[in-house]
Structures are given as C-alpha cells and as structure tokens.
C-alpha atoms as a PDB file:
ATOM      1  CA  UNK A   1      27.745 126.226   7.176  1.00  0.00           C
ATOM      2  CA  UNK A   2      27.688 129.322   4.480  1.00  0.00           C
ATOM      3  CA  UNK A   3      31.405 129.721   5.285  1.00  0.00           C
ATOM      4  CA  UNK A   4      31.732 125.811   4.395  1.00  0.00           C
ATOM      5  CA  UNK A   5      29.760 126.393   1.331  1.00  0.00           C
ATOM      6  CA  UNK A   6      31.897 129.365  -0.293  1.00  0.00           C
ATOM      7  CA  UNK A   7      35.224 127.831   0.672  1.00  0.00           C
ATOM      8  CA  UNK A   8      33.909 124.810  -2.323  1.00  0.00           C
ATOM      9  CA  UNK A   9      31.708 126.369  -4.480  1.00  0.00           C
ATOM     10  CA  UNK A  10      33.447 130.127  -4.680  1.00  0.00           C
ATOM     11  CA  UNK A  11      36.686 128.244  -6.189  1.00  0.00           C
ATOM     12  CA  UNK A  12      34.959 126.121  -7.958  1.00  0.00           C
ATOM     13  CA  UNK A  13      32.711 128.444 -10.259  1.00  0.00           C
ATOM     14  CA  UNK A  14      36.013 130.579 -10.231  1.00  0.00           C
ATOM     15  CA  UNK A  15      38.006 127.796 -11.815  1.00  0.00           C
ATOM     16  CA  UNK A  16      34.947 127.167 -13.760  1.00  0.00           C
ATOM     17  CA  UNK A  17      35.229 130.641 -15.863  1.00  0.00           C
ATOM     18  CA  UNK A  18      38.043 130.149 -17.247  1.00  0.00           C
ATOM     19  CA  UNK A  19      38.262 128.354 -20.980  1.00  0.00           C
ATOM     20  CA  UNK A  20      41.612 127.856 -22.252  1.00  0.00           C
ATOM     21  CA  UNK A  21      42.701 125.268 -25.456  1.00  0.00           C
ATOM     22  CA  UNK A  22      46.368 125.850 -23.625  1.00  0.00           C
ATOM     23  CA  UNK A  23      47.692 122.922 -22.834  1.00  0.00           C
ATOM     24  CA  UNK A  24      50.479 124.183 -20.737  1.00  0.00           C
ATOM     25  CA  UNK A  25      47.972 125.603 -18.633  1.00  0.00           C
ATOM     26  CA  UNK A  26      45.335 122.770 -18.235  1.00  0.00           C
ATOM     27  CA  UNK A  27      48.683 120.138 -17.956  1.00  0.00           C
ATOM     28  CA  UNK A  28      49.314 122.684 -15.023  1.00  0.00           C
ATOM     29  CA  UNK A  29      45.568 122.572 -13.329  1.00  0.00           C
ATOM     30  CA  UNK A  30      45.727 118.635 -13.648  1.00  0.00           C
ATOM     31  CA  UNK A  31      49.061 118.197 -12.106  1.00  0.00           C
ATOM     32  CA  UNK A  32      48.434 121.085  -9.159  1.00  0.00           C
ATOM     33  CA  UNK A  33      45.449 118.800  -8.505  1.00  0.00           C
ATOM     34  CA  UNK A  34      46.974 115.809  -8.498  1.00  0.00           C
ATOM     35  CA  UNK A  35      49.631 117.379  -5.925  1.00  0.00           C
ATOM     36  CA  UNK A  36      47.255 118.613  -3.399  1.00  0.00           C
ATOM     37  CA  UNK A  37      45.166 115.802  -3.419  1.00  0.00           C
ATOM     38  CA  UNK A  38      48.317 114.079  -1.761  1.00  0.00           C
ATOM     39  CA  UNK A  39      49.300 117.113  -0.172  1.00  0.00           C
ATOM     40  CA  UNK A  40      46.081 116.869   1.640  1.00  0.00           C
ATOM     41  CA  UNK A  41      45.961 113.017   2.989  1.00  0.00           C
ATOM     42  CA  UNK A  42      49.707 113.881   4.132  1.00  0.00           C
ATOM     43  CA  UNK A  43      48.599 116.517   6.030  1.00  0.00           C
ATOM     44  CA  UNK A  44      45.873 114.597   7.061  1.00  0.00           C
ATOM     45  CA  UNK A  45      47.969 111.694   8.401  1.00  0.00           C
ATOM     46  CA  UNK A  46      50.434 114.054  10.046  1.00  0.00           C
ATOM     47  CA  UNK A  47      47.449 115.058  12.094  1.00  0.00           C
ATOM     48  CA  UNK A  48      46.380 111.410  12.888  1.00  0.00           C
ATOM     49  CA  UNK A  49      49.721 110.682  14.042  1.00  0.00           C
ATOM     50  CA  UNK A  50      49.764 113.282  16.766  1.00  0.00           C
ATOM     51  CA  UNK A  51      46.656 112.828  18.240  1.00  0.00           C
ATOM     52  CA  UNK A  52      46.433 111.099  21.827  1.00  0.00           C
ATOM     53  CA  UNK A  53      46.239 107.402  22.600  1.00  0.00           C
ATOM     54  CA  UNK A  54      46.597 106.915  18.655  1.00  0.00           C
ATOM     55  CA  UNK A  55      47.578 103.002  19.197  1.00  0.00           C
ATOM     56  CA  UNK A  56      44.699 102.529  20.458  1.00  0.00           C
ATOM     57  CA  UNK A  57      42.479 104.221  18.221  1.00  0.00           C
ATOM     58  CA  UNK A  58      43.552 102.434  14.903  1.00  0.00           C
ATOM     59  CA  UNK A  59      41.624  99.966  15.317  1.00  0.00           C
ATOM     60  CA  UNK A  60      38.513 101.600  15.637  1.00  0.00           C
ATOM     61  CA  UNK A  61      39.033 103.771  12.707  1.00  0.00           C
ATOM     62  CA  UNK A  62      39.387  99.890  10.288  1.00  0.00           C
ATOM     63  CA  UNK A  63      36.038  98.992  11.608  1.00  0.00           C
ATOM     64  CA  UNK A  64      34.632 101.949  11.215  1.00  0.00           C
ATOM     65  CA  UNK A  65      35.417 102.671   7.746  1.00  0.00           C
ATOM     66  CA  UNK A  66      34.898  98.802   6.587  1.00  0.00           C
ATOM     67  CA  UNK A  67      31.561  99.218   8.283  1.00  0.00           C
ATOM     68  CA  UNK A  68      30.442 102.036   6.442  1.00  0.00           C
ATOM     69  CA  UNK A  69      31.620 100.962   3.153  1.00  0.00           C
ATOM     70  CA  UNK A  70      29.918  97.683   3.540  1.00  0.00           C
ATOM     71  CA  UNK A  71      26.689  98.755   4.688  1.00  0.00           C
ATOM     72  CA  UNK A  72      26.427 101.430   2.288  1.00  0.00           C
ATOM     73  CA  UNK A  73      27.642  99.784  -0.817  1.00  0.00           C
ATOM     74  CA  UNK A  74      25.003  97.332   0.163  1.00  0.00           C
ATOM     75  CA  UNK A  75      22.269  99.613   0.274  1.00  0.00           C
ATOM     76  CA  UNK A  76      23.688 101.613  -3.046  1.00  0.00           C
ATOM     77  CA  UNK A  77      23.453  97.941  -4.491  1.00  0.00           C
ATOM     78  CA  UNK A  78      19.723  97.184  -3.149  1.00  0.00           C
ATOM     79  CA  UNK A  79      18.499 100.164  -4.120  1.00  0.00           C
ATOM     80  CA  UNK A  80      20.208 100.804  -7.801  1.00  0.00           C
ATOM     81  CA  UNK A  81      19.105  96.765  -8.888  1.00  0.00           C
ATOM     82  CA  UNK A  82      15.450  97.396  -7.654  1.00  0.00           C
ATOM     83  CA  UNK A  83      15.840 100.337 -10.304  1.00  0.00           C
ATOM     84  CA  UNK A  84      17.660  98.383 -12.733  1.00  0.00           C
ATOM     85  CA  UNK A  85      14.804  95.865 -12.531  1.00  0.00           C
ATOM     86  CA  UNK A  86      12.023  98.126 -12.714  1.00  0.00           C
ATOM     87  CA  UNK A  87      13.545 100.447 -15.314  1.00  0.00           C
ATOM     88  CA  UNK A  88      15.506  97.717 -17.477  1.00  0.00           C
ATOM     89  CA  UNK A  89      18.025  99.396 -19.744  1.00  0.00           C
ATOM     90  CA  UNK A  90      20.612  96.296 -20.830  1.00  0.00           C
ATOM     91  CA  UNK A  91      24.122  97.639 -22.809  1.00  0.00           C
ATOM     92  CA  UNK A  92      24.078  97.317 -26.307  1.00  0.00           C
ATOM     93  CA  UNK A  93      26.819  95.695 -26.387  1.00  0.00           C
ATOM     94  CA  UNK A  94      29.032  93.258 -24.671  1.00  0.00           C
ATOM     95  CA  UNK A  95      31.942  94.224 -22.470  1.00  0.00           C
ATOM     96  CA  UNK A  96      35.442  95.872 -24.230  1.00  0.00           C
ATOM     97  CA  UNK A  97      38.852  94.635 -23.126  1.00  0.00           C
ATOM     98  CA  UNK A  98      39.338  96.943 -19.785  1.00  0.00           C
ATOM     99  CA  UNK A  99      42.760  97.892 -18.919  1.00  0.00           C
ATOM    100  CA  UNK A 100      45.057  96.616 -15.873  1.00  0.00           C
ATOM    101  CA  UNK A 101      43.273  96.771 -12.518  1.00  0.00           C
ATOM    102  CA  UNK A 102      46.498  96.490 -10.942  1.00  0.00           C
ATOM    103  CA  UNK A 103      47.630  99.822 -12.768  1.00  0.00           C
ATOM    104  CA  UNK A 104      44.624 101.832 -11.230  1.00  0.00           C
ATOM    105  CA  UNK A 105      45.146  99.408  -7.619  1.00  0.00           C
ATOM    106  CA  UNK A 106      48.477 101.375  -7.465  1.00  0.00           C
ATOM    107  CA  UNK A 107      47.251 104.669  -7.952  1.00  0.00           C
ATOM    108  CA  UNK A 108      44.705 104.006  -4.861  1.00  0.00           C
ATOM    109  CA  UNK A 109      47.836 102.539  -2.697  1.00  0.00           C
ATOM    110  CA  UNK A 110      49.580 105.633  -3.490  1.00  0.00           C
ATOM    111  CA  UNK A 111      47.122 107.641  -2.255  1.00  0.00           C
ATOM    112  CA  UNK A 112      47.138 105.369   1.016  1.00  0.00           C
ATOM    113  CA  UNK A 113      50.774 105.681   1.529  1.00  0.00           C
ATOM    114  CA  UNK A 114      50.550 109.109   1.766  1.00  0.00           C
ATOM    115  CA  UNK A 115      48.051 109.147   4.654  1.00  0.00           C
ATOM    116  CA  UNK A 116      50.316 106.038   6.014  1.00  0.00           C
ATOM    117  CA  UNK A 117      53.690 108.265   5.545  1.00  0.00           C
ATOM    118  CA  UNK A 118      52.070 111.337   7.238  1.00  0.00           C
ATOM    119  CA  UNK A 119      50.707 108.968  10.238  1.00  0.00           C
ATOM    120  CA  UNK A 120      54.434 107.877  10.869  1.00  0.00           C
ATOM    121  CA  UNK A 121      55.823 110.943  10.840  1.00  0.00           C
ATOM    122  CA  UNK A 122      53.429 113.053  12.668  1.00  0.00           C
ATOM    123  CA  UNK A 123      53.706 110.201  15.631  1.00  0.00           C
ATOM    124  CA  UNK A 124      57.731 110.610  15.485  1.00  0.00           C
ATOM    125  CA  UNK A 125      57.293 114.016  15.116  1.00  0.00           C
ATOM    126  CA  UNK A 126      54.639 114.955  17.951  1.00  0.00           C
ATOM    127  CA  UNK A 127      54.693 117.887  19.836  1.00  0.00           C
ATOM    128  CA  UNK A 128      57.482 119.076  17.728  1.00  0.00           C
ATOM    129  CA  UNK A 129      56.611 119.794  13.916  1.00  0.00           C
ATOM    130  CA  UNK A 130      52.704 121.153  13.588  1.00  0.00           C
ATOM    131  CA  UNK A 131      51.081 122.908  10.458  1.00  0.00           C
ATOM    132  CA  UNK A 132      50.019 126.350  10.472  1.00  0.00           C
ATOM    133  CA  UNK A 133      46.412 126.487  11.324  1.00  0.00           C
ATOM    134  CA  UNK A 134      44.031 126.134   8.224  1.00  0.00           C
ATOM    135  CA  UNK A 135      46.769 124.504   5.817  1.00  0.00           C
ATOM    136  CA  UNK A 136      44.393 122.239   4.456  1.00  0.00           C
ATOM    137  CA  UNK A 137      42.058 124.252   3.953  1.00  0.00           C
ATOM    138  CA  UNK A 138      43.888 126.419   2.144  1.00  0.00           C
ATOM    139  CA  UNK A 139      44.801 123.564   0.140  1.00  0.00           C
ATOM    140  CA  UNK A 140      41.307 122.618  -0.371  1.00  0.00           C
ATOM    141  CA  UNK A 141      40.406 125.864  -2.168  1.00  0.00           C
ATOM    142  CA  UNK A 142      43.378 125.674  -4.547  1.00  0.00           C
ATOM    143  CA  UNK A 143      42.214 122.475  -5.552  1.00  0.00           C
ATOM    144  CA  UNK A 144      38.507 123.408  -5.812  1.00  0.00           C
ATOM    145  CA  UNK A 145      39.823 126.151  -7.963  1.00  0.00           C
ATOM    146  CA  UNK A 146      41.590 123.119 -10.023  1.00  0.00           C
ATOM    147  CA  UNK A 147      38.825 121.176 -10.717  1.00  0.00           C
ATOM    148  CA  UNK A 148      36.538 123.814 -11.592  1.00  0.00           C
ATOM    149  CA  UNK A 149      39.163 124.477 -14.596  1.00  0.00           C
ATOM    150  CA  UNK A 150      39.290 120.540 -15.840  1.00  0.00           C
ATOM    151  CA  UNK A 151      35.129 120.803 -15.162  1.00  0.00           C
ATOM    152  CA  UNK A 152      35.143 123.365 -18.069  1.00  0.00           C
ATOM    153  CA  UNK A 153      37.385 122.356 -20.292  1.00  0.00           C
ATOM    154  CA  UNK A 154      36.322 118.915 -20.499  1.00  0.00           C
ATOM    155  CA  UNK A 155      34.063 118.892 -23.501  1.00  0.00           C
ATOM    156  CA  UNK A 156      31.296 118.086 -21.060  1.00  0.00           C
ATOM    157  CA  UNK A 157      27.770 119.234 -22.686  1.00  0.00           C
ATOM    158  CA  UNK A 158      25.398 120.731 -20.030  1.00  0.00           C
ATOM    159  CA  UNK A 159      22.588 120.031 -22.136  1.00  0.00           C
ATOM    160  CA  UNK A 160      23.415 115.964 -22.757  1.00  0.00           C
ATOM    161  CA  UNK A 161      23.746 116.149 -18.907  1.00  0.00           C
ATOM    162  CA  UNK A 162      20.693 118.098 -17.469  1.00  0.00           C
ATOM    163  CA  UNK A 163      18.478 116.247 -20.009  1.00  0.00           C
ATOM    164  CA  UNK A 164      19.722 112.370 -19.048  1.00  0.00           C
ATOM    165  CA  UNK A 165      16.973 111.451 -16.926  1.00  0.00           C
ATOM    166  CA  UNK A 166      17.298 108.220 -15.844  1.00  0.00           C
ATOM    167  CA  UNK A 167      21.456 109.518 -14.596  1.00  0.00           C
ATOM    168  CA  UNK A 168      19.442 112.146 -12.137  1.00  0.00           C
ATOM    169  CA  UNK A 169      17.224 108.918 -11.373  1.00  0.00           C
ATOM    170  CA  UNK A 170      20.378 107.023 -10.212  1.00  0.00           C
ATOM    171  CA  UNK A 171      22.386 109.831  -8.544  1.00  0.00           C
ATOM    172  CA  UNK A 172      19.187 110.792  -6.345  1.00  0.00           C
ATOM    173  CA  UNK A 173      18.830 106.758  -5.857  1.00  0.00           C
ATOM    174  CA  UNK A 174      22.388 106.508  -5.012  1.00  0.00           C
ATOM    175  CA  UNK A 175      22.549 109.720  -2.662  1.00  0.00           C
ATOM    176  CA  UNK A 176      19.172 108.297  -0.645  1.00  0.00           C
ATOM    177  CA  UNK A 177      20.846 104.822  -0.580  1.00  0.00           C
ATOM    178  CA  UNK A 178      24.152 105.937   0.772  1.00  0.00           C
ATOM    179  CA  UNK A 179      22.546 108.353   3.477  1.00  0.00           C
ATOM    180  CA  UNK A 180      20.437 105.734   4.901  1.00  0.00           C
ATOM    181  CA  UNK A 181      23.263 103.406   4.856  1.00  0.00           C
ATOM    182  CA  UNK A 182      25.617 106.066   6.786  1.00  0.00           C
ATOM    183  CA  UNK A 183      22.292 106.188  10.001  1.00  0.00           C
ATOM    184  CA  UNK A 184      22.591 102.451   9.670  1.00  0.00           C
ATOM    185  CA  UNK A 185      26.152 101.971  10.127  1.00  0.00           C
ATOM    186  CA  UNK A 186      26.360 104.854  12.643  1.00  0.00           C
ATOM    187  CA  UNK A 187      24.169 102.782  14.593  1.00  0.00           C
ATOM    188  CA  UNK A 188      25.889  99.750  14.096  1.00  0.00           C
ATOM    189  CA  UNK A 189      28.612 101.375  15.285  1.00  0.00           C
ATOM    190  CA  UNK A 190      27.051 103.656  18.256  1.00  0.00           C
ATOM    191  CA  UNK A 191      28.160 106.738  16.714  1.00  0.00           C
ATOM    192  CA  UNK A 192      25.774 109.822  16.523  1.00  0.00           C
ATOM    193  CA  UNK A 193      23.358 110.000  13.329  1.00  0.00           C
ATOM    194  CA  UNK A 194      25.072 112.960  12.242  1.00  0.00           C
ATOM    195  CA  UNK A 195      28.230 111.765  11.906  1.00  0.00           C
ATOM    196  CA  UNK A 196      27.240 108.822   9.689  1.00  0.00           C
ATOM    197  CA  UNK A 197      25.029 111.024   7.585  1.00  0.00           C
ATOM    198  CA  UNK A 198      28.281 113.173   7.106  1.00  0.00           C
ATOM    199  CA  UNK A 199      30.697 110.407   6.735  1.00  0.00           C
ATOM    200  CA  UNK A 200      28.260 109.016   3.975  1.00  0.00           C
ATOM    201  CA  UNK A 201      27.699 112.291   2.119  1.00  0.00           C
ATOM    202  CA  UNK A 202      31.254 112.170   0.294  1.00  0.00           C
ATOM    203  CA  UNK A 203      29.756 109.304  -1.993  1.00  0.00           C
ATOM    204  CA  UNK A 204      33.461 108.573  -2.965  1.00  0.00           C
ATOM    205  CA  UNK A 205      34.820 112.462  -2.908  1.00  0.00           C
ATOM    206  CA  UNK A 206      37.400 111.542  -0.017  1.00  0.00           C
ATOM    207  CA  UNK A 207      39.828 114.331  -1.115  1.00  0.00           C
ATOM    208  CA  UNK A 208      36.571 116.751  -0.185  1.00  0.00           C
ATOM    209  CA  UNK A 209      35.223 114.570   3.105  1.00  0.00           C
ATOM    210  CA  UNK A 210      38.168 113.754   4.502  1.00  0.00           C
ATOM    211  CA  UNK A 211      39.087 117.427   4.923  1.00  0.00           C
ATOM    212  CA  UNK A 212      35.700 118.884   5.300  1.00  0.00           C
ATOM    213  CA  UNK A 213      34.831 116.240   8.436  1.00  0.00           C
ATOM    214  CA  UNK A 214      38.908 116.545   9.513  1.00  0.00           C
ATOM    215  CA  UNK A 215      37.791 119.994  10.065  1.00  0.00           C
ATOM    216  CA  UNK A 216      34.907 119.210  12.116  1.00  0.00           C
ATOM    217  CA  UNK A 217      35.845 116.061  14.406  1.00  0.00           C
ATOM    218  CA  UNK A 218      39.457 115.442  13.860  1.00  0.00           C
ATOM    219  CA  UNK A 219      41.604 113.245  12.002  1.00  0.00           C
ATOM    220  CA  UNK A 220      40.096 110.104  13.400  1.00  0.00           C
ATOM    221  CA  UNK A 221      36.843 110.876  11.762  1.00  0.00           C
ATOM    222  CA  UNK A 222      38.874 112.458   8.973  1.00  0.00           C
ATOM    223  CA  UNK A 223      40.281 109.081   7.995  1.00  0.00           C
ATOM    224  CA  UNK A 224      36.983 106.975   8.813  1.00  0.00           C
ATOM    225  CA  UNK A 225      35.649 109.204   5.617  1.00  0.00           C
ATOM    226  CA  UNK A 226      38.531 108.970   3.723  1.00  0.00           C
ATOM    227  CA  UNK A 227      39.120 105.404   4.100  1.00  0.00           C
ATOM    228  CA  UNK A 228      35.165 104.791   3.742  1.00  0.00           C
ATOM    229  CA  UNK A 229      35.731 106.610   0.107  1.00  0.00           C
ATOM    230  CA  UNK A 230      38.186 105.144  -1.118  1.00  0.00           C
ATOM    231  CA  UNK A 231      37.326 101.541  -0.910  1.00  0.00           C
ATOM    232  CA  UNK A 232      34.685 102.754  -2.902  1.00  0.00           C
ATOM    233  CA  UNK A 233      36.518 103.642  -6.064  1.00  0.00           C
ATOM    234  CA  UNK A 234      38.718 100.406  -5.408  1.00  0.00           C
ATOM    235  CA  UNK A 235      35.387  98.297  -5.181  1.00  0.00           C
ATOM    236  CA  UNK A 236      33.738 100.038  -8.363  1.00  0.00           C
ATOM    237  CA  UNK A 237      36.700  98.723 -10.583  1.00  0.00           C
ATOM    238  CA  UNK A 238      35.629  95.373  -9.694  1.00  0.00           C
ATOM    239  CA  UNK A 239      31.687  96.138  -9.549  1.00  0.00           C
ATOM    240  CA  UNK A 240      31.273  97.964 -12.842  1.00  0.00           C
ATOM    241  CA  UNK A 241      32.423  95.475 -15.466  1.00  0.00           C
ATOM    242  CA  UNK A 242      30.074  92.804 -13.499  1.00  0.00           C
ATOM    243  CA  UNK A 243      26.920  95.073 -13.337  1.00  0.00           C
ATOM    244  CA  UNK A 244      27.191  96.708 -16.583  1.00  0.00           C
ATOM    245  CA  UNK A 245      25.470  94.620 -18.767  1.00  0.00           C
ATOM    246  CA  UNK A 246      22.200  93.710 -17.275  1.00  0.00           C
ATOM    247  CA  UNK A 247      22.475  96.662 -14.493  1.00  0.00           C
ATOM    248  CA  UNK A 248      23.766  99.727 -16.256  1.00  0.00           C
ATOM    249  CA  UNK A 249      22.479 102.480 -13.639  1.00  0.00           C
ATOM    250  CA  UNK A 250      23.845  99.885 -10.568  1.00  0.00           C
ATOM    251  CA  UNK A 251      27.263  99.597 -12.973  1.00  0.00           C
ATOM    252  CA  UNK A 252      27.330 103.450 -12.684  1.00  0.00           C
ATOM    253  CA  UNK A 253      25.944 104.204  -9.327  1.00  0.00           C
ATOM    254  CA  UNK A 254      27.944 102.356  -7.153  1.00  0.00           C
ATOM    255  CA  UNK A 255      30.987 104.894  -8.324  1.00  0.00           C
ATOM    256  CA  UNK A 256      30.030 107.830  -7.180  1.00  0.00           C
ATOM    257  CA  UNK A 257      31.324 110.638  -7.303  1.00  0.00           C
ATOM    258  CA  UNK A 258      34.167 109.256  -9.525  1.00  0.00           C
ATOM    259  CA  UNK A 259      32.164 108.606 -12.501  1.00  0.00           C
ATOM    260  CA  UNK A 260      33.210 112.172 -13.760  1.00  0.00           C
ATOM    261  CA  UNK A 261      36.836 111.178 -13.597  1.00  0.00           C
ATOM    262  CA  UNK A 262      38.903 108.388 -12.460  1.00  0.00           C
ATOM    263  CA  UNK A 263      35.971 105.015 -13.371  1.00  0.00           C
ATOM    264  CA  UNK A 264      34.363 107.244 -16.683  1.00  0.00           C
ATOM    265  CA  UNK A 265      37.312 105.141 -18.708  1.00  0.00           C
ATOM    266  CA  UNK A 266      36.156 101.938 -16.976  1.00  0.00           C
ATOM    267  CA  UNK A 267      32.304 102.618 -17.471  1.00  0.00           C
ATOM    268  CA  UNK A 268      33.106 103.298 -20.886  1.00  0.00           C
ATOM    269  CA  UNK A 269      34.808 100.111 -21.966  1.00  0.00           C
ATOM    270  CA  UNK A 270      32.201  98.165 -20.210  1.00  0.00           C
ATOM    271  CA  UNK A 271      29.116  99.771 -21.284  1.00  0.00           C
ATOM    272  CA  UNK A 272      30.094 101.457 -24.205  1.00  0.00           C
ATOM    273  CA  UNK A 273      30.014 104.956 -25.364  1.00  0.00           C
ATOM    274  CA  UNK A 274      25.971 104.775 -25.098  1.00  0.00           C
ATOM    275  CA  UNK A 275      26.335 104.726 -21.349  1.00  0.00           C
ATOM    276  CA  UNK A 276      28.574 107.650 -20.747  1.00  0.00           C
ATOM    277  CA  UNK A 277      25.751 110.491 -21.099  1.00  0.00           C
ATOM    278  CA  UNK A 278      24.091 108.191 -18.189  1.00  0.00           C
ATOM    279  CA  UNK A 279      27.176 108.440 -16.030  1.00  0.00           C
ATOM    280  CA  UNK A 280      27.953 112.243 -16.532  1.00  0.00           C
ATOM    281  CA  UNK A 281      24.900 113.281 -15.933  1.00  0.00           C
ATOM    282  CA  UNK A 282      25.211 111.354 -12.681  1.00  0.00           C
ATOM    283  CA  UNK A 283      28.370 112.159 -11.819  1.00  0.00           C
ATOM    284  CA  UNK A 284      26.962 115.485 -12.039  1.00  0.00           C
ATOM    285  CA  UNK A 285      24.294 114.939  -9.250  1.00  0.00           C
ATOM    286  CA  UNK A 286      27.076 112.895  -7.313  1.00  0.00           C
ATOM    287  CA  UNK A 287      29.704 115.964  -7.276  1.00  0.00           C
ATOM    288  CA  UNK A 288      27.476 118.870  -6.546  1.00  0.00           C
ATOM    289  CA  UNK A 289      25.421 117.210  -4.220  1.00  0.00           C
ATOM    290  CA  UNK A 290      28.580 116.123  -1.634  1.00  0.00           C
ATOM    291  CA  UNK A 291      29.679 119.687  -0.663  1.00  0.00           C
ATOM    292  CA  UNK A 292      26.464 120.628  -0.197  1.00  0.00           C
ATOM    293  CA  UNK A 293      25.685 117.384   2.252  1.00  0.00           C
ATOM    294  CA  UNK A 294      28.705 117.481   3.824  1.00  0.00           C
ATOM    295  CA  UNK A 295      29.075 121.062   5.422  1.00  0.00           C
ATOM    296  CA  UNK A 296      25.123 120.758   6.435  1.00  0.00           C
ATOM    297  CA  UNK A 297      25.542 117.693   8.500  1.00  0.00           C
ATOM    298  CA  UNK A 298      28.901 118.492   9.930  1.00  0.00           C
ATOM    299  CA  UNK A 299      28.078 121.728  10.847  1.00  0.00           C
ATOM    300  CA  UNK A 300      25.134 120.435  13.494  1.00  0.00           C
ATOM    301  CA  UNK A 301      26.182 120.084  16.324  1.00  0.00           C
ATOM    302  CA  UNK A 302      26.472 116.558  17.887  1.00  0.00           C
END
C-alpha cells in the first residue's frame, strides 16, 4: 500500500513544484499527458487481449461495468438531490449555449478505441509480443508527474478551494455515495466487497483505476474500472446541464473527478462562473481522495 501511495503522490507533488509561464513547456506537460493516457488503455487492452478464455470473458466485463455505473450514479444522484434539497443553492442564472456534445463524445470514443485496438492486437499477438514488466506503471508516474505541473500552473487558488464548504460537502457526499454503490453492485454481481469498493474509488479517474486495479487483479478488472469511469464523464455531459439549475452540487457531483478538467468548461456554461469555486473545490476532494482509496482497498487481500 505505501509503495502504491508514493508511486501517485511522489510525482505528483514533484510535478507540483515546478511554476513556469513557459508555454513551450506546459504545451509539452499537456500533450505528454494526453499521450500516456492512451499509451496506458493500449497497454491495457494489449493485456486484455492475451489473457485466457478472453471470448468468453467479454461479456462479463459489459455487465459488470454497466452495473457499477448504474448503481452508483444512482446512489451519487440519491444522495447529492437529498443535499440539494436540504441545502438549496439554485444558479443565478439560466443555462449558456454549451458547446457540441458530439465533439467531447469523440474524444471519449477515442479513448475507447485505444483499449479496443490494444484488445485486437494483443489477441493476434498472444504469446508472441509482451511488455516489459511494470510498463504501465512506469507510465503512470510520468503522467502523475504531468498533472502535478498543469495542477500548479492552473491559476487554481488554494484558498477559494479549501474555504468552499458546501464543494467539500458534495465531494465527501459523492465519495460515501459511490462507495456504497460499488458493495452494492459487487453484490449484485457476486464479486468480493473489496473489489467493488476499489472499482468505485476512481470516481471517474479511469486513467488512475484502470492501472492501479490492472495491477492488482488483471486486465479484466482493469477494464471493469475503466469502462465503469468512463461512462461517467460521458453521462455527466448529459447530467450537468439538466441538474444545474435547481441541483447545483448534484450538477457537479455526479462528475467526479473530472470537474478539475475535462466537464469544468461544461459546469461553467451551465452554472455560470458563480459555480466554479463549488466544483474546484470538489474536484479537489474527488482527485486526492481516489489514489488514496484505491491502493487501500486493492491492496487487501481478497
């Protein structure tokens, strides 16, 4: 578990320390990002393509993920309106003109294609073509490194973050939501508690728990997670703009993790700028939390 731990956070506060205005240089963090994150589902699908009995395990990795995503988006939902409703904080403002779903739709499939890509050609390939042991992780830490650089250079202020109560209200609401939805779906689904406490700890981070549980169970559970995350950030571009103006912290919450980057533009336009202190501050609780979560549960054993 304290290995787990360094390998994310070491990088991270690394990455962190430095403060640049280069724009060569923070052009070159985004884009080395970018890269691994595809790097890593490719690997990742290699590895699912040359496991045993494959076929036949497809199937059971769709349910899987579609189970978790549904029972815990349902719980996130639940529990963030029952907050909403007891804490009402309407927009002040009606919703802005968003921009193409079907732009940010593409960006997701592209990120699916690699896993799909890697799947074919680790099955053609098996027993032939195998990465040296630890790639992705070695991956992983380059990119923790990465995002620890756009973390600091972002114009993000810690104090409009640690002092946004009602965001720490709604990550800690959507963390407790999404765990209890991961023992419910793991039962549902006959798997051990653990697992789905694991596979529901990424709250939307699949570049982070598809690696960190491929590394403790295999690809199979490697691309439950993944696939579990990402129809998270596909859902939220739907979700958002309907919640937003009567729900704000549901609007924000079902994101996760991806309120600090890829949804902030979306929760922006459809909440206005008076919402985005609320979403960094729990898109805060939603990234630090996940590494944290993730190594604990997947390092007891089953």
């Amino acid at each position: 578990m304290t290995e787990g731990l360094l390998i994310v956070f070491i990088p991270m506060f690394l990455g962190y320390l430095i403060k640049t205005q280069h724009a060569t240089l923070l052009n070159l963090a985004n884009k080395t990002a970018m890269f691994l994150v595809y790097a890593i589902l490719f690997i990742m699908g290699v590895s699912l393509g040359q496991l045993d009995d494959v076929i036949a395990k497809l199937p059971l990795i769709g349910v899987s993920a579609l189970t978790f995503t549904a029972v815990i988006c349902l719980c996130n939902i639940i529990g963030l309106i029952s907050f909403d409703k007891l804490n009402p904080a309407p927009t002040k403002q009606g919703h802005q003109v968003l921009p193409p779903r079907w732009k940010l739709l593409l960006d997701s499939a592209k990120l699916c294609s690699m896993v799909v890509i890697g799947f074919v050609i680790g099955f053609i390939t098996k027993g032939t073509v195998d990465f040296p042991f630890g790639t992705s992780t070695y991956a992983l830490v380059i990119l923790i490194f990465c995002v620890g650089i756009q973390l600091r250079n972002n114009g993000i202020s810690l104090r409009e973050v640690l002092f946004n109560k009602r965001g720490i209200y709604t990550g800690l609401i959507m963390v407790a939501t999404s765990l209890f939805g991961g023992i419910i779906a793991a039962l549902l689904l006959n798997l051990p508690v653990t697992q789905g406490l694991a596979i529901s700890s990424g709250l939307g981070w699949y570049s982070l728990s598809s690696v960190v549980i491929n590394n403790a169970w295999g690809p199979e559970f490697g691309s439950i997670a993944f696939f579990n995350d990402l129809t998270r950030e596909i859902l939220s571009l739907f979700i958002i703009p309907l919640f937003m103006r009567n729900y704000r912290s549901t609007a924000v919450g079902i994101a996760g993790a991806t309120a600090l980057d890829c949804t902030l533009p979306i929760i922006q336009r459809a909440g206005g700028i008076d919402v985005v202190p609320l979403a960094i501050s729990f898109g805060f609780v939603t990234n630090i939390l996940p590494p944290i979560l993730l190594v604990f549960f997947s390092s007891i054993p089953l």
